[in-house]
Structure formats: C-alpha cells, structure tokens
Protein backbone atom coordinates (compact mmCIF):
# COMPACT_ATOMS: atom_id res chain seq x y z
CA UNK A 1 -9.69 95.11 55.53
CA UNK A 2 -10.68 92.42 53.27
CA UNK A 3 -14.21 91.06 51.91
CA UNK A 4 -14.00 86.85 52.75
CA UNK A 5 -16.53 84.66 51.96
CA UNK A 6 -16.15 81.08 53.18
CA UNK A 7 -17.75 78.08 51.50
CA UNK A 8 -18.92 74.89 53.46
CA UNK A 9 -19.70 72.50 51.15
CA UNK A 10 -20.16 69.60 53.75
CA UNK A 11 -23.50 67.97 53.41
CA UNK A 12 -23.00 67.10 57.52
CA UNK A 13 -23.57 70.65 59.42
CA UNK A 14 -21.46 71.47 61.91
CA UNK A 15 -18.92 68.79 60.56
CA UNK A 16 -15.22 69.09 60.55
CA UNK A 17 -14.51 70.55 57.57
CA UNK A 18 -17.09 73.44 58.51
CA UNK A 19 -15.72 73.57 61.97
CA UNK A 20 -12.30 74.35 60.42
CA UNK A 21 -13.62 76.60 58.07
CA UNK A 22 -14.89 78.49 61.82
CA UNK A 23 -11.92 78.29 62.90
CA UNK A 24 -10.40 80.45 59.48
CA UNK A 25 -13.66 82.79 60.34
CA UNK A 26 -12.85 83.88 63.82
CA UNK A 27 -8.79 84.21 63.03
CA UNK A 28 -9.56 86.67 59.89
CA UNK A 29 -12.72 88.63 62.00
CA UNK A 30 -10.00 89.02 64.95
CA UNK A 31 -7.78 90.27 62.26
CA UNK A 32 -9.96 93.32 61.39
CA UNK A 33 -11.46 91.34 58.19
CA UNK A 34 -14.94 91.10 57.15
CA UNK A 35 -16.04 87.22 56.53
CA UNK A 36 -19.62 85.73 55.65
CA UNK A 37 -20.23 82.06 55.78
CA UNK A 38 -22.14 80.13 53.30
CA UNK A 39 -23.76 77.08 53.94
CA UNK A 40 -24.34 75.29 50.46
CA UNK A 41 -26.98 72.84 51.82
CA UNK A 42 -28.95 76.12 52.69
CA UNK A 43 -29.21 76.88 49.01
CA UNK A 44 -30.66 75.26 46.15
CA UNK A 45 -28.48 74.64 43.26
CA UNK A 46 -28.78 72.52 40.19
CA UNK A 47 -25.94 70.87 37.79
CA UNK A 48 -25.22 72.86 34.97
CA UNK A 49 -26.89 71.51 32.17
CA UNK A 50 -23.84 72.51 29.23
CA UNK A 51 -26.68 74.25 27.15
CA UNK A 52 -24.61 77.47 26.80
CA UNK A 53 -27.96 79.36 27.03
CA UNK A 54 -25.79 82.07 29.49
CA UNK A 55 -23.12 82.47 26.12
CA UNK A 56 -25.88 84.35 24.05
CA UNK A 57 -27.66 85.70 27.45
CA UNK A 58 -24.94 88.08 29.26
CA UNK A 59 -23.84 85.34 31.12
CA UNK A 60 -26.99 84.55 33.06
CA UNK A 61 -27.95 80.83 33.13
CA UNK A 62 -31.61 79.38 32.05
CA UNK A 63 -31.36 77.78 35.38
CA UNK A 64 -33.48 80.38 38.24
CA UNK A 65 -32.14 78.87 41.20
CA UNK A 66 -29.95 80.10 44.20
CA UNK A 67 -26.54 79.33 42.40
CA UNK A 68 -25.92 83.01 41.16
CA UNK A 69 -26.51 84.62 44.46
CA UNK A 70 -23.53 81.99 46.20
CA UNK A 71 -21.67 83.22 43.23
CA UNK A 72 -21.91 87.23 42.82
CA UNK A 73 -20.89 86.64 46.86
CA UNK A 74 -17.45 85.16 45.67
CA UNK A 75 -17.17 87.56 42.80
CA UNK A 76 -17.56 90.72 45.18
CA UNK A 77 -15.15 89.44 47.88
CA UNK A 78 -11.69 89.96 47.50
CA UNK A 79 -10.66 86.30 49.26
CA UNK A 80 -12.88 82.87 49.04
CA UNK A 81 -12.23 79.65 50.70
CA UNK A 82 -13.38 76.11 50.06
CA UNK A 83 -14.06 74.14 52.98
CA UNK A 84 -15.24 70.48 51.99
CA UNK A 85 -15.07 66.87 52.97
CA UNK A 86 -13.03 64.53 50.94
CA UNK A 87 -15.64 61.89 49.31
CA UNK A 88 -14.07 58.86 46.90
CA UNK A 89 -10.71 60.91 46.40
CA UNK A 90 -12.77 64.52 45.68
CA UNK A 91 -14.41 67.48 46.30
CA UNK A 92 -18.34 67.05 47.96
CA UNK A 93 -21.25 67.19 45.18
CA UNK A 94 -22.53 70.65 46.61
CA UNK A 95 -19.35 72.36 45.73
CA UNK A 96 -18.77 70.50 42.39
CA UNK A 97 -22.18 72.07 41.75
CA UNK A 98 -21.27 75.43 42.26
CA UNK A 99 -18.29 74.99 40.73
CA UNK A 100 -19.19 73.79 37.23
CA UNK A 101 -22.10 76.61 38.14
CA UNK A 102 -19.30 78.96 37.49
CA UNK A 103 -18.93 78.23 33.77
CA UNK A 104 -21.56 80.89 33.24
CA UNK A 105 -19.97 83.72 35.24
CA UNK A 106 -16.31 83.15 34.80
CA UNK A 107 -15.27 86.00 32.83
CA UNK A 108 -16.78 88.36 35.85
CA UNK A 109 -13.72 87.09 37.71
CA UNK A 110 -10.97 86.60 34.58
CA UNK A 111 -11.62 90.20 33.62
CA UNK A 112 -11.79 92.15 36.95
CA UNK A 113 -9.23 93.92 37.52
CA UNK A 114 -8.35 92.89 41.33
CA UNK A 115 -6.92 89.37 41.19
CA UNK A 116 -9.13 87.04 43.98
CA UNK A 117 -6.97 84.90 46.36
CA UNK A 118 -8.19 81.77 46.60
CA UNK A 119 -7.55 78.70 49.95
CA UNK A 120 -9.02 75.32 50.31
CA UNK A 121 -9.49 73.54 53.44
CA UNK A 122 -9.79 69.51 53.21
CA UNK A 123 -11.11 67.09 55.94
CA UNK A 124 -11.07 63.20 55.31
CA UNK A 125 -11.47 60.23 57.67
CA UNK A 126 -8.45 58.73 56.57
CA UNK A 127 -4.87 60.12 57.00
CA UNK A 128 -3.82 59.14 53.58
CA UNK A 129 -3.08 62.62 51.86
CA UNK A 130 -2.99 60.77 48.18
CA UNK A 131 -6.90 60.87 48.47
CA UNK A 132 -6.37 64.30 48.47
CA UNK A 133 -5.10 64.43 45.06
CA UNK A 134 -7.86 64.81 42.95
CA UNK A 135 -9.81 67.24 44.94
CA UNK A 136 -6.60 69.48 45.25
CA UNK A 137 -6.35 69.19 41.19
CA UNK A 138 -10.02 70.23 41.10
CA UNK A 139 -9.23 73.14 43.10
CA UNK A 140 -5.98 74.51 41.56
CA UNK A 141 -7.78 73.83 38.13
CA UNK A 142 -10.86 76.17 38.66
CA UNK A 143 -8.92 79.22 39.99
CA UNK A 144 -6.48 78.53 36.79
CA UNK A 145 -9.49 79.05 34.72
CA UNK A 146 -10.85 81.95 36.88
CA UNK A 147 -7.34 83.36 37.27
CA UNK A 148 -7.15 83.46 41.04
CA UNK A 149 -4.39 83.51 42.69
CA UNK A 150 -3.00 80.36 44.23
CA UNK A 151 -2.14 81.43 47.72
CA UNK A 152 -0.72 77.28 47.77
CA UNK A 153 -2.82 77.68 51.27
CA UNK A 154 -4.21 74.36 52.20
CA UNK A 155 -5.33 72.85 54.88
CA UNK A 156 -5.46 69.20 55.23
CA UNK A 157 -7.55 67.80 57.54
CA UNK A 158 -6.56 64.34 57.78
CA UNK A 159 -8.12 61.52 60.02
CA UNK A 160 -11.19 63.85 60.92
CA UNK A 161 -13.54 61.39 60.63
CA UNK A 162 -16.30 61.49 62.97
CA UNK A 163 -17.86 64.63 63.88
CA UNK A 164 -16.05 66.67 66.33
CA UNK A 165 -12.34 65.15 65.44
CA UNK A 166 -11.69 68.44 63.68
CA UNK A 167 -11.48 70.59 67.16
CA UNK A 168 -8.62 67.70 68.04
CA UNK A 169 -6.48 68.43 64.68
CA UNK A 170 -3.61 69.87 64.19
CA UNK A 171 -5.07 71.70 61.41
CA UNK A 172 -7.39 73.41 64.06
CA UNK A 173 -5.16 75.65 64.90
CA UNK A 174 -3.68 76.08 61.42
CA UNK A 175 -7.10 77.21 60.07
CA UNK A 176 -7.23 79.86 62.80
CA UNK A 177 -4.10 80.87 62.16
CA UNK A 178 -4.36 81.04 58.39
CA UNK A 179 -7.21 83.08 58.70
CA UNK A 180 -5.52 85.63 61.11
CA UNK A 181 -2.33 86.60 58.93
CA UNK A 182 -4.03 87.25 55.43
C-alpha cells in the first residue's frame, strides 16, 4: 500500500483539473492505496520571499503560514500528484507558490532515502498541447531538483474548458486508470 497525496491547485473548485485528479483518487483507493486530497485554496500560503532565513534556521521559513503543513504531507507520502489548470502556457499561481515554497525543505526529500514518484495532471481550454510546454518544464524541473522520480505520467487534459468538460475527456478515464495500476 502506498501513502498518495494529491494536489489541486485549481483556483475553480470542483473544476476539471480537480475532477481528474478524483478520478486518480478513487482508481488508487480501489487499488488498496491510501490517498488524501489537498485543496490549495483551503490553505494560506505566501511567495517565498528569497531571504534564505530557513538556510541558517534548520530549514524552517520566517514565513508562519500553512505552506509547511501542504509540504511535510508530500514529504511523508511515498507518491504526489499535481493536478492544475493550464493559465498563459503554465502551472496555476497556488501551486507555483508551493512550489518555490519548497526551496526551504528540499533537502528533506533529496536526502531521504525512499525515492518519491512524482505525476502531473494538466487541464486547458484549448487542445493545443504546446501550451503545455512550460508547465510540463516546471514540473520535470522541480522533481529534478527534489530528485523524484519521473514516472513520465501525464495527463493532458486538453479542451476542458468549462466546468464539467473533464467527466467528457478522454483523460477521464486515463486518470482513473493511472491511479489504479501504481
């Protein structure tokens, strides 16, 4: 059995790209696997603020706000998954947050000795996978840094525009599936 935590970074509850990310929920619970969901709009998080306070502090950031608590959930799982909108060919501000939020904690992840695997799942309105690009670089660039393991498992979500085009998709059944065969 393995420890998932899924990200939905999508400002828009209930959206596609959270809808999707259900969808990877219910195939890895029906699988035997333990997932949690985490709404980032339920949680308060700032921008890091590049004051390297957290170098000289054990890695704990000046900041006192609900970022650490998203991230010791990803460092104890053993899988994570991004689930966000694509906005302006990238990732949605909440999970750039947490991301660059990360800067404080990486080593937690780099030095432990159980690699993470790492998926993304990405909706857009239009069905033009080069606005994809830059998110997808985002992505494989972080879990370079934390030393995740790229499982090259994403899901593109493509032409989900308005809410409720998700459970139409292709990739509907791809999330679910995903999820089930970890």
């Amino acid at each position: 059995m393995k420890k998932i935590v899924v990200i939905c970074s999508s400002p828009r509850r209930h959206g596609n790209s959270e809808a999707l990310a259900d969808q990877f929920i219910k195939g890895a619970v029906e699988a035997g696997h333990e997932a949690e969901k985490v709404v980032l709009n339920h949680y308060s998080m700032h921008p890091c603020l590049a004051c390297e306070y957290c170098r000289t502090h054990k890695n704990q950031c000046l900041q006192k706000d609900d970022a650490n608590q998203v991230i010791d959930k990803i460092i104890k799982a053993d899988v994570f998954v991004f689930a966000t909108p694509i906005y302006f060919y990238s990732l949605s501000a909440q999970l750039k947050i947490l991301i660059d939020r990360f800067f404080a904690r990486e080593y937690e992840i780099r030095e432990s000795a159980e690699r993470k695997k790492a998926y993304l799942i990405l909706t857009s309105g239009t069905k033009d996978v080069r606005q994809t690009v830059g998110a997808v670089e985002s992505f494989r660039g972080f879990i370079k840094v934390l030393r995740t393991i790229d499982e090259g498992s994403i899901i593109y979500g493509l032409g989900a525009f308005l809410k409720g085009d998700a459970s139409k998709h292709s990739t509907y059944l791809e999330a679910y599936e995903m999820g089930k065969h970890l």
